[in-house]
C-alpha atoms as a PDB file:
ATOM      1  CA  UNK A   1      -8.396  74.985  69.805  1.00  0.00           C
ATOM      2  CA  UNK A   2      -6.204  77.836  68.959  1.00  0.00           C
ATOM      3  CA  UNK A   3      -2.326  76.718  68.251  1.00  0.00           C
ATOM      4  CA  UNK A   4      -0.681  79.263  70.692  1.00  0.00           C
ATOM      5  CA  UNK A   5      -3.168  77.755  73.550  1.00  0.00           C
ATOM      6  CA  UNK A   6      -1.983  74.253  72.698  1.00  0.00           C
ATOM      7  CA  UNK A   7       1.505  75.166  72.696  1.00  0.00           C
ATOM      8  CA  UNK A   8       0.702  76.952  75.830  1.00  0.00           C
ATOM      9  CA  UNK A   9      -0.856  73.944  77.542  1.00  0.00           C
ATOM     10  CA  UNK A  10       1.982  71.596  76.617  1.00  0.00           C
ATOM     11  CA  UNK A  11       4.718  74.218  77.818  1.00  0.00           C
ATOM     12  CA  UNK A  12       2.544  74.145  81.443  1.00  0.00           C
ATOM     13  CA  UNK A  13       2.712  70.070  81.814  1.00  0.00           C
ATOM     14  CA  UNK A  14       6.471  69.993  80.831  1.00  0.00           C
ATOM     15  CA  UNK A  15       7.269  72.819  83.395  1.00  0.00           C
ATOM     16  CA  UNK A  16       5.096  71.276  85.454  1.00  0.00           C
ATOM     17  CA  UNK A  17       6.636  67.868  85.057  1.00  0.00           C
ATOM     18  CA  UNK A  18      10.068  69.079  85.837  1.00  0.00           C
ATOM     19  CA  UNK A  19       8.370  70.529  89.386  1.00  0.00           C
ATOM     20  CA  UNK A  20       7.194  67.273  90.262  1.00  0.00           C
ATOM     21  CA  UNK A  21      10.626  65.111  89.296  1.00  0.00           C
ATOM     22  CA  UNK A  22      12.359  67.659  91.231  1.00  0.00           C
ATOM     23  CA  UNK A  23      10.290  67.604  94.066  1.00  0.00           C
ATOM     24  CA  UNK A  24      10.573  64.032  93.891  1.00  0.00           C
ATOM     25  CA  UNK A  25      13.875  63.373  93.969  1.00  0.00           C
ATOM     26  CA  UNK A  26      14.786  65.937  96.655  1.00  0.00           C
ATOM     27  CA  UNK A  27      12.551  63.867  99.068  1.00  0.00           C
ATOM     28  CA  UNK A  28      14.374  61.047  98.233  1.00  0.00           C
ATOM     29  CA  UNK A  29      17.868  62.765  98.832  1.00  0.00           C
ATOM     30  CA  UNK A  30      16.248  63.991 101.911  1.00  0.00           C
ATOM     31  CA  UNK A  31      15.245  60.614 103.039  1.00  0.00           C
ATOM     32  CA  UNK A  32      18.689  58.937 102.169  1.00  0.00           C
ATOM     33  CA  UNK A  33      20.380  61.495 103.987  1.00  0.00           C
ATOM     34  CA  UNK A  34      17.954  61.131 107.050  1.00  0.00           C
ATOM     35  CA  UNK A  35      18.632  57.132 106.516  1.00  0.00           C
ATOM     36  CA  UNK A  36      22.874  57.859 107.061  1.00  0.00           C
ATOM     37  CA  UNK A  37      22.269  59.937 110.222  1.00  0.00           C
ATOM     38  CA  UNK A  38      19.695  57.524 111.339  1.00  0.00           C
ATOM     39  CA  UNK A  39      21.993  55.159 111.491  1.00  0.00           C
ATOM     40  CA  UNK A  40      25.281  56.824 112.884  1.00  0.00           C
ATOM     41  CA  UNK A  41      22.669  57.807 116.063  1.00  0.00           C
ATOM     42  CA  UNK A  42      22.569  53.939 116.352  1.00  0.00           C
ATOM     43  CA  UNK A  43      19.040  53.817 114.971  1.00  0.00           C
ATOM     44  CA  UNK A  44      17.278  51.647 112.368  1.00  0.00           C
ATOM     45  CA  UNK A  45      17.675  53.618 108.966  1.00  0.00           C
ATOM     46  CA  UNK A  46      13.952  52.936 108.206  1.00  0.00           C
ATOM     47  CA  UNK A  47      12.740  55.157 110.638  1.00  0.00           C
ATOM     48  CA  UNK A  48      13.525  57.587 107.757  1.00  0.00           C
ATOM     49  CA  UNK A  49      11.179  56.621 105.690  1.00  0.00           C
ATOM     50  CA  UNK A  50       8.054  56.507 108.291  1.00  0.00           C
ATOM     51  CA  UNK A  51       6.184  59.984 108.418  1.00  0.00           C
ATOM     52  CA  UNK A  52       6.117  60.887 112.225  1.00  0.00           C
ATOM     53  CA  UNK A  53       8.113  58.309 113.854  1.00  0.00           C
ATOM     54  CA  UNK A  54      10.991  60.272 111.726  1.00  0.00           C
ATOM     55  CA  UNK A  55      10.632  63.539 113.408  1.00  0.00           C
ATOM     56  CA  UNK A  56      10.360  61.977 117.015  1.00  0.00           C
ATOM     57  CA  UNK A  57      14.017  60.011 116.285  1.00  0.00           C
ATOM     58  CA  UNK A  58      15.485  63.364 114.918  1.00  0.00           C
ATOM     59  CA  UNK A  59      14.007  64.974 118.389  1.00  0.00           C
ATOM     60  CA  UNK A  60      15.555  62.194 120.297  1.00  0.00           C
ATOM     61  CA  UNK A  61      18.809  61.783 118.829  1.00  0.00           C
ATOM     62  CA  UNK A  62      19.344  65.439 119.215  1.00  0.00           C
ATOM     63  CA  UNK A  63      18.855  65.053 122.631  1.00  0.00           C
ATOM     64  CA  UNK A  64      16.025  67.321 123.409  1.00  0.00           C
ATOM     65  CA  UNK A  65      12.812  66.492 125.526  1.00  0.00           C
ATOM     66  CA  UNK A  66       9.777  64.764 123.718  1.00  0.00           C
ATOM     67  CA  UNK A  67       7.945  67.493 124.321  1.00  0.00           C
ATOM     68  CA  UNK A  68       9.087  69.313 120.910  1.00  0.00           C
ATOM     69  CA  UNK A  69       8.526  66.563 119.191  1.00  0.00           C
ATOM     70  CA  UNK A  70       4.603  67.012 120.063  1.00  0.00           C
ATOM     71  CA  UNK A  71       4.826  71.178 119.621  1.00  0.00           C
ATOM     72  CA  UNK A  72       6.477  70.221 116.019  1.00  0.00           C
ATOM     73  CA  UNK A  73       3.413  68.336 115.206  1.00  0.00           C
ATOM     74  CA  UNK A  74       0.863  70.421 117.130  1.00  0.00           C
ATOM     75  CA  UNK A  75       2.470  73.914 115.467  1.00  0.00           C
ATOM     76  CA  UNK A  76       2.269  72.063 111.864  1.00  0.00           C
ATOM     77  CA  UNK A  77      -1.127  71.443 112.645  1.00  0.00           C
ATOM     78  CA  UNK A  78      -2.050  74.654 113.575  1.00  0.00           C
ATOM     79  CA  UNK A  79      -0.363  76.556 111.230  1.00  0.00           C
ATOM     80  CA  UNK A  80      -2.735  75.569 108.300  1.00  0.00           C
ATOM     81  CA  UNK A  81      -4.962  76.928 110.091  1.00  0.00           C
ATOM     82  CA  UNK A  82      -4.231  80.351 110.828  1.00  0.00           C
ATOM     83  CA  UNK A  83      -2.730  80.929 107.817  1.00  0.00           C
ATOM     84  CA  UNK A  84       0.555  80.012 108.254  1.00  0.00           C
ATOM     85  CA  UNK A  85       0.949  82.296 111.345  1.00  0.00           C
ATOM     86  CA  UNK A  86       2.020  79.262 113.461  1.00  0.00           C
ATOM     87  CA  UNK A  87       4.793  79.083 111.070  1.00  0.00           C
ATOM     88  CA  UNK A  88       7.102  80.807 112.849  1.00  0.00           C
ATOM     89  CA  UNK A  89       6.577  78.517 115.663  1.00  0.00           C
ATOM     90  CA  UNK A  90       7.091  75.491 113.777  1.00  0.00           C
ATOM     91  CA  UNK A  91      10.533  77.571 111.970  1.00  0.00           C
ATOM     92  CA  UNK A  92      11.985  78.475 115.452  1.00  0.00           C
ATOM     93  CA  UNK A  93      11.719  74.426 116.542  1.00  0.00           C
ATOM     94  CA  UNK A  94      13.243  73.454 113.519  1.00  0.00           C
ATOM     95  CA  UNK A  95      16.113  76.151 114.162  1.00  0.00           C
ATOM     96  CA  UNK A  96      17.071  74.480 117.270  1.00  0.00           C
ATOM     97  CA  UNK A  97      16.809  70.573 116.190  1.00  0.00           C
ATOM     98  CA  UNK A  98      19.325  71.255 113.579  1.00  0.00           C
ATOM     99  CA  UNK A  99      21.080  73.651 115.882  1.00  0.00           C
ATOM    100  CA  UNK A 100      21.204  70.508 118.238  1.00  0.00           C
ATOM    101  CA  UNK A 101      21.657  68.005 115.061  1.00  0.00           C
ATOM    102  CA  UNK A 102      24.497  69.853 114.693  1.00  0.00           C
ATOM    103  CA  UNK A 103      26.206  69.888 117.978  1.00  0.00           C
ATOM    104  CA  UNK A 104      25.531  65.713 118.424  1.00  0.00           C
ATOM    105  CA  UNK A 105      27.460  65.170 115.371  1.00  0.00           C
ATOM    106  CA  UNK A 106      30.105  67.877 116.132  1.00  0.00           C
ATOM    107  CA  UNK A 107      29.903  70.023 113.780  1.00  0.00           C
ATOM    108  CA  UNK A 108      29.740  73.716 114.167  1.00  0.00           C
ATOM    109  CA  UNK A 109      26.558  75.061 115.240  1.00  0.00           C
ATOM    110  CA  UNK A 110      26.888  78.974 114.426  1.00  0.00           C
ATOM    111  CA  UNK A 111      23.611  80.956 112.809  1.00  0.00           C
ATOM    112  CA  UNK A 112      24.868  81.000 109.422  1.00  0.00           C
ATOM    113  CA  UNK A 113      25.605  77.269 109.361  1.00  0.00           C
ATOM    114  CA  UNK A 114      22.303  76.312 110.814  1.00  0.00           C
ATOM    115  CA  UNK A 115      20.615  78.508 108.726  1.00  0.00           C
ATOM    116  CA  UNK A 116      22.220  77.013 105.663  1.00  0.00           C
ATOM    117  CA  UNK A 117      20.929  73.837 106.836  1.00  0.00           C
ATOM    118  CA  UNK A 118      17.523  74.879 107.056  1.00  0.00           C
ATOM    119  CA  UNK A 119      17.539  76.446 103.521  1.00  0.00           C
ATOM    120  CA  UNK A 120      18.863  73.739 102.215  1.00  0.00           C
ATOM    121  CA  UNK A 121      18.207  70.981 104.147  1.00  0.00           C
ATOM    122  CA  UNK A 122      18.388  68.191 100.515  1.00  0.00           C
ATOM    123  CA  UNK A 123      21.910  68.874 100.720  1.00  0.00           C
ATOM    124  CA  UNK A 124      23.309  69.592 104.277  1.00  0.00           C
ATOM    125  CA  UNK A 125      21.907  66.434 105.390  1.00  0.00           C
ATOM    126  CA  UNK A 126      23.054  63.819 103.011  1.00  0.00           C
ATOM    127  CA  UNK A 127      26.705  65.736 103.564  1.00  0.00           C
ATOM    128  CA  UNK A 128      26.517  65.258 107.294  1.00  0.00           C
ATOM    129  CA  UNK A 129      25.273  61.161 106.640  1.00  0.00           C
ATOM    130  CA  UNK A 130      27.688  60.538 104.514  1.00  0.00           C
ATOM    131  CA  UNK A 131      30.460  62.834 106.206  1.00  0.00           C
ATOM    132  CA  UNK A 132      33.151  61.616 108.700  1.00  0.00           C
ATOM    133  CA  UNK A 133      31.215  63.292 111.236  1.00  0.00           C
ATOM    134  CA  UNK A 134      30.473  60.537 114.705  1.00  0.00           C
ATOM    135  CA  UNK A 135      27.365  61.305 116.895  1.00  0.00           C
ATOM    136  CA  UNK A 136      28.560  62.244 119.908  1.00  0.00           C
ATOM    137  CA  UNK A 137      25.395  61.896 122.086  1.00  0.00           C
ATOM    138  CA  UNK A 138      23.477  63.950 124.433  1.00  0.00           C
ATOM    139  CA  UNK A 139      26.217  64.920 126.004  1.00  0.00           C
ATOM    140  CA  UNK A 140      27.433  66.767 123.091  1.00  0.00           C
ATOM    141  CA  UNK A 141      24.361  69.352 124.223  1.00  0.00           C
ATOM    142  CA  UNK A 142      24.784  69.579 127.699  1.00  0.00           C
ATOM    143  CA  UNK A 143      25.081  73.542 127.776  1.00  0.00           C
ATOM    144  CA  UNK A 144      22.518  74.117 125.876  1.00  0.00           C
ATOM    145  CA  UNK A 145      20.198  76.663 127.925  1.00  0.00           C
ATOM    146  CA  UNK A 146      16.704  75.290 128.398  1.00  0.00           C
ATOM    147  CA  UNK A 147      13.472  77.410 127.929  1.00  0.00           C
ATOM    148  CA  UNK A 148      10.988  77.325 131.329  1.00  0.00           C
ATOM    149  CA  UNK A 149       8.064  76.421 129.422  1.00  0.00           C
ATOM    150  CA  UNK A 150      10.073  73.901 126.798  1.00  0.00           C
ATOM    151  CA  UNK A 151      10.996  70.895 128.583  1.00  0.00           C
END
């Protein structure tokens, strides 16, 4: 084999390497943070680390009905298969948990903040866990307007 292929090669696993330690540890961040918030809700932190059962505490500390938990799951589901049209779907529930994770911790709950959060979700969460922030409750999202055909 040609040098400049080897070198080539060996450039893709390094780069490649990097991806996966960085994809790596941001889970873990993600799951630490989850852990903190977990418990400030007055749930067991391990629920973090358990695929679905993490998503339904998120949905039920933020006070919403079960019923996004399921459209979460059945909108991920869905989206691989048309292509990632469902997407949106699945982006617009994950707008309003954190806009409600948000709210039961009291922190501010504008666009721009919420949005930050779901850019950069490795960081905001951890910040909020580890932050001074109390959960408040559900009644921290009483005023919240309700869709007719999301209860």
């Amino acid at each position: 084999m040609d040098e400049s292929v080897m070198n080539a090669i060996i450039g893709a696993l390094i780069v490649g390497g990097f991806g996966v330690a960085l994809v790596v540890v941001l889970g873990l961040v993600a799951v630490f943070g989850l852990w903190k918030l977990f418990t400030k809700a007055g749930k067991p932190g391990f629920y973090a680390i358990i695929p679905f059962l993490n998503l339904y505490t998120l949905v039920e500390i933020t006070a919403l009905p079960v019923t996004w938990f399921w459209y979460s799951i059945i909108a991920g589901v869905l989206a691989t298969w048309t292509g990632g049209l469902i997407g949106l779907v699945n982006l617009y529930l994950t707008f309003i948990i954190f806009r409600q994770l948000m709210r039961v911790f009291g922190k501010s709950d504008s666009i721009a903040n919420v949005i930050i959060n779901l850019i950069f979700p490795y960081i905001t969460l951890p910040i909020l866990g580890m932050s001074d922030a109390q959960y408040r409750g559900p009644q921290a999202t009483d005023d919240v307007p309700r869709l007719p055909w999301i209860q």
